[in-house]
C-alpha atoms as a PDB file:
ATOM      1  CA  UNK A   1      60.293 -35.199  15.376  1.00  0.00           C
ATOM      2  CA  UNK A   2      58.857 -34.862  11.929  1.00  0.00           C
ATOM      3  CA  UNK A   3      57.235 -38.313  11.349  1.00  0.00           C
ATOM      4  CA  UNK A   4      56.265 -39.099  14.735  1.00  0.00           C
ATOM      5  CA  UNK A   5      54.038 -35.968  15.535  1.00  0.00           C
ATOM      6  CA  UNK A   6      51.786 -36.622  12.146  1.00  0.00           C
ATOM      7  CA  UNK A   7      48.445 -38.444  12.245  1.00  0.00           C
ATOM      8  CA  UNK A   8      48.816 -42.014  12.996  1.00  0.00           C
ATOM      9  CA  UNK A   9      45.815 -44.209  11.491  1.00  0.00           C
ATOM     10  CA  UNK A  10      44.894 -47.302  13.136  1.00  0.00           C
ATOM     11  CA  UNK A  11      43.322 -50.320  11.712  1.00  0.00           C
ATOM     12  CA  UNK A  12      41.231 -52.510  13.927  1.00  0.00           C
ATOM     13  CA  UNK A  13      41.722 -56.373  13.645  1.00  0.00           C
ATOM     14  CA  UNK A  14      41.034 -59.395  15.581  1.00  0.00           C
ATOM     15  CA  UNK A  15      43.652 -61.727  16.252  1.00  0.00           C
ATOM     16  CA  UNK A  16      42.032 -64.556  14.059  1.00  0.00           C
ATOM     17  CA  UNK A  17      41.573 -62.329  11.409  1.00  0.00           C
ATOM     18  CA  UNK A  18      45.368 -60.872  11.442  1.00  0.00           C
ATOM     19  CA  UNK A  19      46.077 -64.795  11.616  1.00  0.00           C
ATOM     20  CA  UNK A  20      45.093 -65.461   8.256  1.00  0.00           C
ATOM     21  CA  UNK A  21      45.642 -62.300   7.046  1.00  0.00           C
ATOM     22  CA  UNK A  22      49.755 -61.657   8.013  1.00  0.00           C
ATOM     23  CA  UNK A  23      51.021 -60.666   4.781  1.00  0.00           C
ATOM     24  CA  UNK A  24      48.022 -57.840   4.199  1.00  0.00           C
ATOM     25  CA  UNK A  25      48.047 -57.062   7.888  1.00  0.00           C
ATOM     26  CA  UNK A  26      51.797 -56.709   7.600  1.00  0.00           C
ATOM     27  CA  UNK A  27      51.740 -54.465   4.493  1.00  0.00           C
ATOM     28  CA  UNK A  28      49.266 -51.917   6.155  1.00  0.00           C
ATOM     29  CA  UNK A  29      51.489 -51.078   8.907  1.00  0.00           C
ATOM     30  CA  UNK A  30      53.696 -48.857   6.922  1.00  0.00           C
ATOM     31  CA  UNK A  31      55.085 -45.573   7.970  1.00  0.00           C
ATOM     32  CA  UNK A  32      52.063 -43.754  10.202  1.00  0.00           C
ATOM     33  CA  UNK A  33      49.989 -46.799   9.371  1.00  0.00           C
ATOM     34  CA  UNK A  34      49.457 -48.861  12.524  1.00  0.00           C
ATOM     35  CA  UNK A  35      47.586 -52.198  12.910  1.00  0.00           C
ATOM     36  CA  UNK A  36      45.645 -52.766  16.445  1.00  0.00           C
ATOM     37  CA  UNK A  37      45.502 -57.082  16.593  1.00  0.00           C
ATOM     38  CA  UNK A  38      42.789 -57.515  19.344  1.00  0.00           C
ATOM     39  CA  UNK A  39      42.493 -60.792  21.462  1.00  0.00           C
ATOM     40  CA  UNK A  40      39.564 -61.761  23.645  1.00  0.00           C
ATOM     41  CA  UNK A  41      42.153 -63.275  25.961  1.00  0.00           C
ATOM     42  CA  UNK A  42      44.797 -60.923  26.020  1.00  0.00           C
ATOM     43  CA  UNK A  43      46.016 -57.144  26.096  1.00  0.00           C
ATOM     44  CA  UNK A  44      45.574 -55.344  22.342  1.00  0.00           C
ATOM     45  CA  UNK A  45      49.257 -55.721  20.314  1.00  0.00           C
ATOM     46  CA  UNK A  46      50.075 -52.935  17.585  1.00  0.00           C
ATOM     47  CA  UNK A  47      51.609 -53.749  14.937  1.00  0.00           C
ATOM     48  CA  UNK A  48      54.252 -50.733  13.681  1.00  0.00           C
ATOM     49  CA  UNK A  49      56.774 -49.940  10.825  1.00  0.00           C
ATOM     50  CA  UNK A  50      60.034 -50.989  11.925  1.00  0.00           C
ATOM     51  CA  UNK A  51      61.808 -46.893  10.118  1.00  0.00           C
ATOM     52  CA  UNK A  52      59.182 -45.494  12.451  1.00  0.00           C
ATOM     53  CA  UNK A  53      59.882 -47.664  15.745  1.00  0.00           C
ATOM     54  CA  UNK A  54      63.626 -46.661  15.471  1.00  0.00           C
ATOM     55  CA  UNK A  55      63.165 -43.231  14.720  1.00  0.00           C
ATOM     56  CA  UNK A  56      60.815 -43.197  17.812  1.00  0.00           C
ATOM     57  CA  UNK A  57      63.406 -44.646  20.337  1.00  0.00           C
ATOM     58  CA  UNK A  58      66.467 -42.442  18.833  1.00  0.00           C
ATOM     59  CA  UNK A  59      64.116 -39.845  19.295  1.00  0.00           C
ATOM     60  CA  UNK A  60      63.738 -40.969  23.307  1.00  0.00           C
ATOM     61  CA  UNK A  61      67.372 -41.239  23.685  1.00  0.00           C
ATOM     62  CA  UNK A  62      67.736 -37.795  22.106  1.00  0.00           C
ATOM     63  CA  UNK A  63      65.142 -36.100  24.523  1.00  0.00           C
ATOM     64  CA  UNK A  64      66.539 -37.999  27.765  1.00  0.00           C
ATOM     65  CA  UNK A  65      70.095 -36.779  26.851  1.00  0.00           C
ATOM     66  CA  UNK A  66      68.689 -33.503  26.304  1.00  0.00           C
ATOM     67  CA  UNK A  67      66.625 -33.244  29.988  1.00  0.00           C
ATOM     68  CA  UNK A  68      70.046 -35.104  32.098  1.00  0.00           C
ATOM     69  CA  UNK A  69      71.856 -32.424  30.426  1.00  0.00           C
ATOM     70  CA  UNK A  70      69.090 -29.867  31.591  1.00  0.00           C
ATOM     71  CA  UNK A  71      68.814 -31.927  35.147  1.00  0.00           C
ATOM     72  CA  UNK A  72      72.566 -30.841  35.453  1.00  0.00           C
ATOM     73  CA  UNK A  73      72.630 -26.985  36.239  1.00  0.00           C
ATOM     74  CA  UNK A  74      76.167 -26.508  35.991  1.00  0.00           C
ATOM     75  CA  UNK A  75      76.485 -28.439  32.780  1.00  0.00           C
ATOM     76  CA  UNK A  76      74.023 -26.494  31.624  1.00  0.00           C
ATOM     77  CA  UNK A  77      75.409 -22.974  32.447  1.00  0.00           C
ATOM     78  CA  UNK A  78      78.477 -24.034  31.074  1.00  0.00           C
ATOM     79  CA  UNK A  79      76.567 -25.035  27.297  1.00  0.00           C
ATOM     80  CA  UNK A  80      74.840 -21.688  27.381  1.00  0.00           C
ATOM     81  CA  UNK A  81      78.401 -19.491  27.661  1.00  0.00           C
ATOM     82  CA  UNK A  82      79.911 -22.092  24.974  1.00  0.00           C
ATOM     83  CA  UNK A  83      77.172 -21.136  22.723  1.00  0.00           C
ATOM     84  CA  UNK A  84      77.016 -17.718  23.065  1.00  0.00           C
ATOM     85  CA  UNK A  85      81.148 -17.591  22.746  1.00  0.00           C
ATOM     86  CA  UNK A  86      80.792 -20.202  19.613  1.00  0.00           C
ATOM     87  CA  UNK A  87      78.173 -17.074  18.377  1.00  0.00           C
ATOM     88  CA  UNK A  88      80.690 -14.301  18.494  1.00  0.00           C
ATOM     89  CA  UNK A  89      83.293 -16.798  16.076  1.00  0.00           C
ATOM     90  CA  UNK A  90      80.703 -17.060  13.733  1.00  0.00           C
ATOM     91  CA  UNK A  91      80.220 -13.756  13.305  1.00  0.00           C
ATOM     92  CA  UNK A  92      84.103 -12.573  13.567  1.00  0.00           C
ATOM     93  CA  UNK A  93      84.904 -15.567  10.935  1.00  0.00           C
ATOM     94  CA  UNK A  94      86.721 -17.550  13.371  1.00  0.00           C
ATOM     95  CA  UNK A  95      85.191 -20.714  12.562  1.00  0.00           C
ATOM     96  CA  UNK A  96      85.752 -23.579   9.664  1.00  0.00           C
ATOM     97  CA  UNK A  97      83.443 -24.853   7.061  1.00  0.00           C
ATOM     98  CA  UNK A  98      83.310 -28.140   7.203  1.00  0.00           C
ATOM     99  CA  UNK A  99      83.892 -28.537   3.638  1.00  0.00           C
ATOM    100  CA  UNK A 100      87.052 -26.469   4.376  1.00  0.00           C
ATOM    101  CA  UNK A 101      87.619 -29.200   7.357  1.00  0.00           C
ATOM    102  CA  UNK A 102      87.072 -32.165   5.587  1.00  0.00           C
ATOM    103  CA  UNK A 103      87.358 -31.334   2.082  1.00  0.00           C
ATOM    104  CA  UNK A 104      83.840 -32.472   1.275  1.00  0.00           C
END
């Protein structure tokens, strides 16, 4: 969650003025840079990075994955003994690199 927990800054702008102005408008929202186009005669729009919009909704998928597998008690159980048997390999040596897989 690196990028998405930092400071965004917001830049104001009115819809005629983000008109004109699309390529400037459009270099300003970059990475936590976010442009606010507002309309008289309709809701606000932001304008966002496109890297930071992705990362966002793989981020949502991620978290929703992570609370049906959390919804699911016996699921969960289950993770918990995997992990604490996949704890005692590690420490007996039981377990691959995965250069040593994969050769990388």
């Amino acid at each position: 969650m690196g990028q998405l927990l930092t400071a965004k800054t917001v830049s104001r702008v009115s819809a005629t003025k983000f008109r004109d102005n699309f390529k400037r408008y459009a270099k300003r929202a970059k990475g936590s840079r976010v442009v606010l186009v507002e309309n008289r005669r309709e809701e606000p729009k932001y304008l966002v990075d496109r890297e930071w919009l992705d990362s966002l909704l793989r981020e949502r998928e991620s978290a929703l994955a992570t609370l049906e597998i959390l919804a699911d008690r016996r699921l969960a159980d289950r993770l918990l003994k995997l992990a604490k048997s996949l704890d005692g390999d590690v420490k007996a040596g039981r377990l691959h690199s995965m250069a040593e897989v994969f050769g990388a």
